[in-house]
PDB file of N, CA and C in Angstrom:
ATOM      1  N   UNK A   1       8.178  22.990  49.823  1.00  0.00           N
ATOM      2  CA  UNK A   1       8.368  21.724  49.143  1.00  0.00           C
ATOM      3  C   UNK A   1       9.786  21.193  49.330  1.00  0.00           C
ATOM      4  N   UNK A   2      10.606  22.009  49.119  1.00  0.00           N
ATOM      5  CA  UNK A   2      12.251  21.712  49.250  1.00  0.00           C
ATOM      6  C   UNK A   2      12.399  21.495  50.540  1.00  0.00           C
ATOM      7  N   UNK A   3      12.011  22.129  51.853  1.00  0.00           N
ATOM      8  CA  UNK A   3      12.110  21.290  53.264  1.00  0.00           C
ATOM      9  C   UNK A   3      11.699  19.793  53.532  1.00  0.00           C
ATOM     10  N   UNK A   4      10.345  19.650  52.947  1.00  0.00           N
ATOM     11  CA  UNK A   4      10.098  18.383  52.869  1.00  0.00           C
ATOM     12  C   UNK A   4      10.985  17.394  52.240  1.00  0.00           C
ATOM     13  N   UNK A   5      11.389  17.676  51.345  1.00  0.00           N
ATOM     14  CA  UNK A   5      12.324  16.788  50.344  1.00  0.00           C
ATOM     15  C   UNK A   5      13.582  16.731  51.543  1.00  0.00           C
ATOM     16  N   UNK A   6      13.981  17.519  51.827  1.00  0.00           N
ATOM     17  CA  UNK A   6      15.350  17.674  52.580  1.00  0.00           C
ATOM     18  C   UNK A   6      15.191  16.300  53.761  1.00  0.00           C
ATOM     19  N   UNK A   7      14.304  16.810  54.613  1.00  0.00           N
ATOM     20  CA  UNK A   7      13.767  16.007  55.793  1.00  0.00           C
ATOM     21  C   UNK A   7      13.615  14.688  55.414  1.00  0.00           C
ATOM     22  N   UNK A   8      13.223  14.153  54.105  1.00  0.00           N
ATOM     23  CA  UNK A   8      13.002  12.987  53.651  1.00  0.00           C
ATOM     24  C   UNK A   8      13.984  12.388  53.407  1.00  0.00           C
ATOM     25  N   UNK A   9      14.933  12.846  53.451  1.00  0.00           N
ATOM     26  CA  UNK A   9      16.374  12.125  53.014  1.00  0.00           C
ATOM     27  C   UNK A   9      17.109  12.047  53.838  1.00  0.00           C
ATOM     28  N   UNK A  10      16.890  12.487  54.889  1.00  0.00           N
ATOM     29  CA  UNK A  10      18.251  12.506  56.281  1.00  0.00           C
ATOM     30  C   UNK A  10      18.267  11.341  56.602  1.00  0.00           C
ATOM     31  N   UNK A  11      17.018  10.417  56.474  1.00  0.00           N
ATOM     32  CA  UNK A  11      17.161   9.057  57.440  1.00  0.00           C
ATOM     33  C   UNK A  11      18.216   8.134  56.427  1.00  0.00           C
ATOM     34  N   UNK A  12      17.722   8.266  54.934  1.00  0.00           N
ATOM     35  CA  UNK A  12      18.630   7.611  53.714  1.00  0.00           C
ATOM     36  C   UNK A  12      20.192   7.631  54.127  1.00  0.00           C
ATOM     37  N   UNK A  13      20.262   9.126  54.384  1.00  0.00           N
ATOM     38  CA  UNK A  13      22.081   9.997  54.291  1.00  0.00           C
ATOM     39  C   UNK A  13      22.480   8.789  55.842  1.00  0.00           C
ATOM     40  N   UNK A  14      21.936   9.091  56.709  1.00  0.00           N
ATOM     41  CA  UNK A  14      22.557   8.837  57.879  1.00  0.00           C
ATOM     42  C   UNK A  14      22.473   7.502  57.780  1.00  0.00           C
ATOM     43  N   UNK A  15      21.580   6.494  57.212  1.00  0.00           N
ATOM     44  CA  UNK A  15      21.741   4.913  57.465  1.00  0.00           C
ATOM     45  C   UNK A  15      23.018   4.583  56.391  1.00  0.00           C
ATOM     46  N   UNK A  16      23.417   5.333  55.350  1.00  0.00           N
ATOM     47  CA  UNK A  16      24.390   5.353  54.215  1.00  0.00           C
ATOM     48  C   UNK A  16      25.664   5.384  55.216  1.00  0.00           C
ATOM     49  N   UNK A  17      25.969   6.427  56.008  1.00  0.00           N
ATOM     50  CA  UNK A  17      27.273   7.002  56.905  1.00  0.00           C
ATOM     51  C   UNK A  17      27.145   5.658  57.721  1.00  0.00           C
ATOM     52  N   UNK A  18      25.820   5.144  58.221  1.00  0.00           N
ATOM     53  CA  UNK A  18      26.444   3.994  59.604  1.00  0.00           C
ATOM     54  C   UNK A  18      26.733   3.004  58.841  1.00  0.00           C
ATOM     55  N   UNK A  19      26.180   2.676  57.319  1.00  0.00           N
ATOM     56  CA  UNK A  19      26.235   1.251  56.892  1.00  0.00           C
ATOM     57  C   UNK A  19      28.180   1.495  56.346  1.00  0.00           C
ATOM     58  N   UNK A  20      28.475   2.505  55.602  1.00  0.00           N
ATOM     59  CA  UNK A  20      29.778   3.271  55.643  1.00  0.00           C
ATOM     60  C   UNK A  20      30.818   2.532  56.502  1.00  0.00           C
ATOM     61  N   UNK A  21      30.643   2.855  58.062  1.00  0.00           N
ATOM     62  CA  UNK A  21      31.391   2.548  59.019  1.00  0.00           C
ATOM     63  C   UNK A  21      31.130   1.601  59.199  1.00  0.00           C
ATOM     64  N   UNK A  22      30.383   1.025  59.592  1.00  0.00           N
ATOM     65  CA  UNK A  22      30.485  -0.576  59.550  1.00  0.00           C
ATOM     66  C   UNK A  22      31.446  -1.332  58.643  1.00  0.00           C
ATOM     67  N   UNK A  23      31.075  -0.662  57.289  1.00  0.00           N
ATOM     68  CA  UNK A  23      32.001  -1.426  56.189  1.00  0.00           C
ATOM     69  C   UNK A  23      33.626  -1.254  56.458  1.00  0.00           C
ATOM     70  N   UNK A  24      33.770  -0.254  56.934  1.00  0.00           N
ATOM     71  CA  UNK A  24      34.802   0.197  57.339  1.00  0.00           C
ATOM     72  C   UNK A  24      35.591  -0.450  58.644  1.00  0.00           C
ATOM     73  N   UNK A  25      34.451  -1.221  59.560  1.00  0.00           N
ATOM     74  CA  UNK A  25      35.063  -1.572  60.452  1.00  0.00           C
ATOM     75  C   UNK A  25      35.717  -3.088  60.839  1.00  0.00           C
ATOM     76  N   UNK A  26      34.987  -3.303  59.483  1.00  0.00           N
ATOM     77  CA  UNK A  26      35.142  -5.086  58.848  1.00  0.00           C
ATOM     78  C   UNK A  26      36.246  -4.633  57.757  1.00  0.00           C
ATOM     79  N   UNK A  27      36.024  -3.939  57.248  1.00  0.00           N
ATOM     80  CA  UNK A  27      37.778  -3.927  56.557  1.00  0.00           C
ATOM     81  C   UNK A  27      39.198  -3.683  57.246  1.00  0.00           C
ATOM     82  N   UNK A  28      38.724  -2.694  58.255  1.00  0.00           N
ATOM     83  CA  UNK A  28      40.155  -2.529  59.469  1.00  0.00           C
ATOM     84  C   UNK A  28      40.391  -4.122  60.079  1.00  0.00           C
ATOM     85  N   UNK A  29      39.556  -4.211  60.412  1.00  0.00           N
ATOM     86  CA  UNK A  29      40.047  -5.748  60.800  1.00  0.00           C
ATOM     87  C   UNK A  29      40.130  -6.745  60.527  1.00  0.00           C
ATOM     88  N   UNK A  30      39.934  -6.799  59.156  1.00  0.00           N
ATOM     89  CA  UNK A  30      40.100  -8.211  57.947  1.00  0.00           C
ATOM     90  C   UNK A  30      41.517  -7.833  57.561  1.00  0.00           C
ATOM     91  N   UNK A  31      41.856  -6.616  57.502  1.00  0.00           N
ATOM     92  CA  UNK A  31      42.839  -6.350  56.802  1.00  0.00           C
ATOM     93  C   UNK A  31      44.164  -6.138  57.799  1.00  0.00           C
ATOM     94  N   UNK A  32      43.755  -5.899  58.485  1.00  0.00           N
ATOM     95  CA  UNK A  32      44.959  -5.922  59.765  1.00  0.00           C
ATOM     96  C   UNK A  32      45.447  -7.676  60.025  1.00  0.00           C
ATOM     97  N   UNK A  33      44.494  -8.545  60.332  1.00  0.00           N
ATOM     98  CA  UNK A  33      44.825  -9.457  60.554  1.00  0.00           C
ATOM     99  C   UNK A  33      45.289 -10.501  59.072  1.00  0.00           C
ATOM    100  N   UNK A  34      44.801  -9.838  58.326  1.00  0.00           N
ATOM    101  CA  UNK A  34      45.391 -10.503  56.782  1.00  0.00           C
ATOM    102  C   UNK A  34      46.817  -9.809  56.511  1.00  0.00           C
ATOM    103  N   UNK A  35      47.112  -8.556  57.113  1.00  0.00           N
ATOM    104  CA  UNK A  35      48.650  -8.063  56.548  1.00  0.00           C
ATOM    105  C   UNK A  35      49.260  -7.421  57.346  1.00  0.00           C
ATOM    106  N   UNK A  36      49.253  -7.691  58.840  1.00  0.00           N
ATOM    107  CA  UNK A  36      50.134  -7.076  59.637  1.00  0.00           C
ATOM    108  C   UNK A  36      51.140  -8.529  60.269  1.00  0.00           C
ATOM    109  N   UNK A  37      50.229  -9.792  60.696  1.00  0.00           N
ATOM    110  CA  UNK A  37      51.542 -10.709  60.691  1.00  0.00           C
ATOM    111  C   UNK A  37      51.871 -11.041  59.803  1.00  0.00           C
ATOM    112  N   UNK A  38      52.112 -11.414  58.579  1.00  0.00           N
ATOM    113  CA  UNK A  38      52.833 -11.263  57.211  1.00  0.00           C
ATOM    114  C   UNK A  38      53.696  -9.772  57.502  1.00  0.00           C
ATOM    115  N   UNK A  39      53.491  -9.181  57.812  1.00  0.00           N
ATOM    116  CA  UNK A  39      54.898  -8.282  57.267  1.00  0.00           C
ATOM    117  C   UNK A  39      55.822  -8.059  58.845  1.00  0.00           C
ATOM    118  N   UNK A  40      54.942  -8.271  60.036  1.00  0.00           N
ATOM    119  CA  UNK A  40      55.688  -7.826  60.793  1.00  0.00           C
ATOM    120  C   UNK A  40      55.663  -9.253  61.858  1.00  0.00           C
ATOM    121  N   UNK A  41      56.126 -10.479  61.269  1.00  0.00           N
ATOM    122  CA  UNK A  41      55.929 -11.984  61.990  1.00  0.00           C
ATOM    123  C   UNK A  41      56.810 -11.679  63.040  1.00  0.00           C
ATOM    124  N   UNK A  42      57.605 -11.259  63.346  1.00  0.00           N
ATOM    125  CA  UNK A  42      58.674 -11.191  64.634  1.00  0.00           C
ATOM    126  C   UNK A  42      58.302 -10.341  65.782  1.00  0.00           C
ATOM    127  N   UNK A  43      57.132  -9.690  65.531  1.00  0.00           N
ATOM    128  CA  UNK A  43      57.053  -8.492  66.545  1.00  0.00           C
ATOM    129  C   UNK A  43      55.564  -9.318  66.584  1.00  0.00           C
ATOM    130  N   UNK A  44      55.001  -9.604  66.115  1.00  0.00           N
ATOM    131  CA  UNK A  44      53.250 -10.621  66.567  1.00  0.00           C
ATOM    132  C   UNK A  44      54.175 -11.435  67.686  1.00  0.00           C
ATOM    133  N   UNK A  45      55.222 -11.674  66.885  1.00  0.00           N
ATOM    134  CA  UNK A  45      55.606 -13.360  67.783  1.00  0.00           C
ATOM    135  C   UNK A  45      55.866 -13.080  69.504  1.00  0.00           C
ATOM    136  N   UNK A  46      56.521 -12.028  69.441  1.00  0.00           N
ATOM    137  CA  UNK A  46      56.603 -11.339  70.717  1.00  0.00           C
ATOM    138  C   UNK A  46      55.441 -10.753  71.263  1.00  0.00           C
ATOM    139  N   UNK A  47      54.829 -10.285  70.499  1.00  0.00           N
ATOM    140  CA  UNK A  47      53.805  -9.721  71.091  1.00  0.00           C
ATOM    141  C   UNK A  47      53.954  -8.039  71.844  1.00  0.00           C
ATOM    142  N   UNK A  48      54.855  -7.761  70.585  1.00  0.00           N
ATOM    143  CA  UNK A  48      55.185  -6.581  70.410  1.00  0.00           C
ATOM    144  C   UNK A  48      53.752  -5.662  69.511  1.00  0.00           C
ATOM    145  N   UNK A  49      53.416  -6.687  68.568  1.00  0.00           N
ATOM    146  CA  UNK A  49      51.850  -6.282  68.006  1.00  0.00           C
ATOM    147  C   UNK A  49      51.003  -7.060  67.851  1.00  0.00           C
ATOM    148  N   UNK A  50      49.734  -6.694  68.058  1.00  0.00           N
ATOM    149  CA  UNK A  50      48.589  -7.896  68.147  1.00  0.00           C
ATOM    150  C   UNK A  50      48.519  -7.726  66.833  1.00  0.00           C
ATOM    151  N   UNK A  51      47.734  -9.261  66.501  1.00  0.00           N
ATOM    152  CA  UNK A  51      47.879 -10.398  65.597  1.00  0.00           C
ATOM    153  C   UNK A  51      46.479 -10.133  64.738  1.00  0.00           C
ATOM    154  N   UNK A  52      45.138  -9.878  66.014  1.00  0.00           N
ATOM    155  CA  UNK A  52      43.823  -9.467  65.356  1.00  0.00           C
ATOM    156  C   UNK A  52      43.748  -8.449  66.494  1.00  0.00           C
ATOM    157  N   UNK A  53      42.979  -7.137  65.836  1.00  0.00           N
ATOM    158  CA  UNK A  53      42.188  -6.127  66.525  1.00  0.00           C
ATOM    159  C   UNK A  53      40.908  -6.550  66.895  1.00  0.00           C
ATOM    160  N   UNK A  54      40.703  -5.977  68.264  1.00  0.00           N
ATOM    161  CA  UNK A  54      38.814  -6.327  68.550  1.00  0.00           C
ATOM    162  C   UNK A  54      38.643  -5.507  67.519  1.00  0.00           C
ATOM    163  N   UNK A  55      36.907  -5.624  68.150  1.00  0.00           N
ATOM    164  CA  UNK A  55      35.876  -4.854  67.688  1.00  0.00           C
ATOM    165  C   UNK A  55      36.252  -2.952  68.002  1.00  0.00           C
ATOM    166  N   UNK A  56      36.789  -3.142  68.795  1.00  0.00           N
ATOM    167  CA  UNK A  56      36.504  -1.801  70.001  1.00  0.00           C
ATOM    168  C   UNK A  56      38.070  -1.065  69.576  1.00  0.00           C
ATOM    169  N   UNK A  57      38.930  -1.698  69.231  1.00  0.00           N
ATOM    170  CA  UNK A  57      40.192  -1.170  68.888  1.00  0.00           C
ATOM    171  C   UNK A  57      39.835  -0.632  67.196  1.00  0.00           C
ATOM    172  N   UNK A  58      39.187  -1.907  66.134  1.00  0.00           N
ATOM    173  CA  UNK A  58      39.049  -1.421  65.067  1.00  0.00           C
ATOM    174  C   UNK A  58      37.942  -0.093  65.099  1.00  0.00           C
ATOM    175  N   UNK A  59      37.091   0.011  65.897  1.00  0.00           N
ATOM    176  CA  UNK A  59      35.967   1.054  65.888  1.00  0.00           C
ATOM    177  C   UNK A  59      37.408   2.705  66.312  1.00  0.00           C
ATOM    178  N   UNK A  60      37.689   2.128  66.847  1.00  0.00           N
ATOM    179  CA  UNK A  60      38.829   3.738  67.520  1.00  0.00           C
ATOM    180  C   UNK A  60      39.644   4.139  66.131  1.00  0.00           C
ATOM    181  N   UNK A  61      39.873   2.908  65.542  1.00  0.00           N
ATOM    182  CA  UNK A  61      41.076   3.149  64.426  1.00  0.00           C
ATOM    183  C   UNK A  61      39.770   3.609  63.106  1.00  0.00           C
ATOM    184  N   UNK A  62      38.612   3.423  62.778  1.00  0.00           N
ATOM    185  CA  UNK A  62      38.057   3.802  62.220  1.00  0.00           C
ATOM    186  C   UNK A  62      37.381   4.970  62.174  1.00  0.00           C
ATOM    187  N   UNK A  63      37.019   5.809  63.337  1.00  0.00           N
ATOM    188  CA  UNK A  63      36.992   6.660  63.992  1.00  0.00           C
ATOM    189  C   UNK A  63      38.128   7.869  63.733  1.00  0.00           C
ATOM    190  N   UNK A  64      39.268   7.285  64.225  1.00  0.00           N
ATOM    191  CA  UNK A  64      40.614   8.039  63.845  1.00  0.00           C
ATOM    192  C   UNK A  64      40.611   8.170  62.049  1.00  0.00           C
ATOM    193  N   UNK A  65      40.772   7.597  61.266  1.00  0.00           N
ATOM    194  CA  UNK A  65      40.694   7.657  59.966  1.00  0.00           C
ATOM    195  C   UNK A  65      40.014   8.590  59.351  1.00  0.00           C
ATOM    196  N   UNK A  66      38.532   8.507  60.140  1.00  0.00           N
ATOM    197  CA  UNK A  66      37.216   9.359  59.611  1.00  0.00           C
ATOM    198  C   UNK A  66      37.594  10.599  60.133  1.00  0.00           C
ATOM    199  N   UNK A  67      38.448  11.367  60.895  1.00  0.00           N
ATOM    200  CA  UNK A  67      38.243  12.492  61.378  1.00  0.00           C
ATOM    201  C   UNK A  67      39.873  12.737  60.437  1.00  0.00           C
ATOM    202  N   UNK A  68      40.403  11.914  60.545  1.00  0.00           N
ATOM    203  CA  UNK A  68      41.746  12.501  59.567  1.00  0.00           C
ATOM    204  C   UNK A  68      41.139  12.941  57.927  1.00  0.00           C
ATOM    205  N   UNK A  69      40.699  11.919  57.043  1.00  0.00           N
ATOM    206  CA  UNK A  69      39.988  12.205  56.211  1.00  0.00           C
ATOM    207  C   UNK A  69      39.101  13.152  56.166  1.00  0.00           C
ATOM    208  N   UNK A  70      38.453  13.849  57.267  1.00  0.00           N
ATOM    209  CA  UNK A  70      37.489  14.752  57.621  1.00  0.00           C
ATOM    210  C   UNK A  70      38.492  16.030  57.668  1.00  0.00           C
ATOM    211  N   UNK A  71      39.509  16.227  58.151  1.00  0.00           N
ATOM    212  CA  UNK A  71      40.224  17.118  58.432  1.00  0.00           C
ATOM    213  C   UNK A  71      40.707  17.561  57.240  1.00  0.00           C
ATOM    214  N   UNK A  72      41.320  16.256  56.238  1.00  0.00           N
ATOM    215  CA  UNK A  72      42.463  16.306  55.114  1.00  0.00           C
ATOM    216  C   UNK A  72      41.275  16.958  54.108  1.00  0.00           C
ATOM    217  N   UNK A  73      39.635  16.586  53.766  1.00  0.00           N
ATOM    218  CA  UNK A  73      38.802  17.117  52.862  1.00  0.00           C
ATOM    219  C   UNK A  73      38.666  18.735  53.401  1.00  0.00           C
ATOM    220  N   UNK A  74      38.635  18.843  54.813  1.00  0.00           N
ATOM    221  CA  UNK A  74      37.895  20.218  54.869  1.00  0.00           C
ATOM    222  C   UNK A  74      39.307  21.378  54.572  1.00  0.00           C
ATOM    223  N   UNK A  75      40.338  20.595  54.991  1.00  0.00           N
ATOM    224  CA  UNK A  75      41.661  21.667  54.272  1.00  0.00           C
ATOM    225  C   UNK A  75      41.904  21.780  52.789  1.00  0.00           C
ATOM    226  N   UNK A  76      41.594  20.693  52.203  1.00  0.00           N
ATOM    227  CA  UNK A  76      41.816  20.627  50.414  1.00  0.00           C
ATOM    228  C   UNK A  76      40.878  22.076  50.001  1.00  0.00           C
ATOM    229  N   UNK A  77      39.650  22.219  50.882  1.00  0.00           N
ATOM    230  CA  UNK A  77      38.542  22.736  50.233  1.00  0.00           C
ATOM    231  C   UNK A  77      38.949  24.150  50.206  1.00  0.00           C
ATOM    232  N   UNK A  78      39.634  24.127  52.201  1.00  0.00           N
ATOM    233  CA  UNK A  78      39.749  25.644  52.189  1.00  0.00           C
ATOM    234  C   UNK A  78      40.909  26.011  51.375  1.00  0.00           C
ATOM    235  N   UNK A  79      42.041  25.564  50.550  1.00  0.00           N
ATOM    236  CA  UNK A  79      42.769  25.621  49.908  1.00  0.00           C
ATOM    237  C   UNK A  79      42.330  26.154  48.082  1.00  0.00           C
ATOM    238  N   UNK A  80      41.518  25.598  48.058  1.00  0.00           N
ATOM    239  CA  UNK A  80      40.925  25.597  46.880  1.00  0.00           C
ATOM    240  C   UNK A  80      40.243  27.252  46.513  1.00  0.00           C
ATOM    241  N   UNK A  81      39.504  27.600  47.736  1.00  0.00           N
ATOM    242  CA  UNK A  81      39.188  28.985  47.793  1.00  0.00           C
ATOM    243  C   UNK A  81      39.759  29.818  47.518  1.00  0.00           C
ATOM    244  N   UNK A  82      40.789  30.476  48.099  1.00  0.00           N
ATOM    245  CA  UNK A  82      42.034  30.435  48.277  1.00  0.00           C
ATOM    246  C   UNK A  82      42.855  31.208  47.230  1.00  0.00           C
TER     247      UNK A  82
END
């Protein structure tokens, strides 16, 4: 009975994690382009830093985040043991 239940929920868990990143990937780049030229107007202007991230830059930087956060939870845990 408990396998069944298990199996029934993976599709839930995993559409939760992609809808997750997605959300995640519209906030990297709403938020980059809402507060990186505001703080750093002289270096956009040059073009020392871009102004908006693609799609494909925010997916890498979201990506990067998720495995730092992934890293920073699985050390808290093994700490905790410990």
């Amino acid at each position: 009975m408990s396998k069944k239940w298990f199996l029934a929920i993976i599709p839930g868990v995993l559409a939760l994690m992609i809808l997750m990143f997605v959300v995640a990937l519209f906030l990297i780049k709403i938020l980059w382009a809402w507060t990186i030229p505001d703080i750093f107007p002289g270096a956009v202007e040059q073009n020392l830093i871009v102004a908006e991230l693609s799609w494909l830059t925010s997916f890498k930087l979201a990506l990067f985040v998720a495995v730092l956060f992934g890293i920073a939870s699985s050390s808290s845990k093994h700490e905790r043991k410990n």
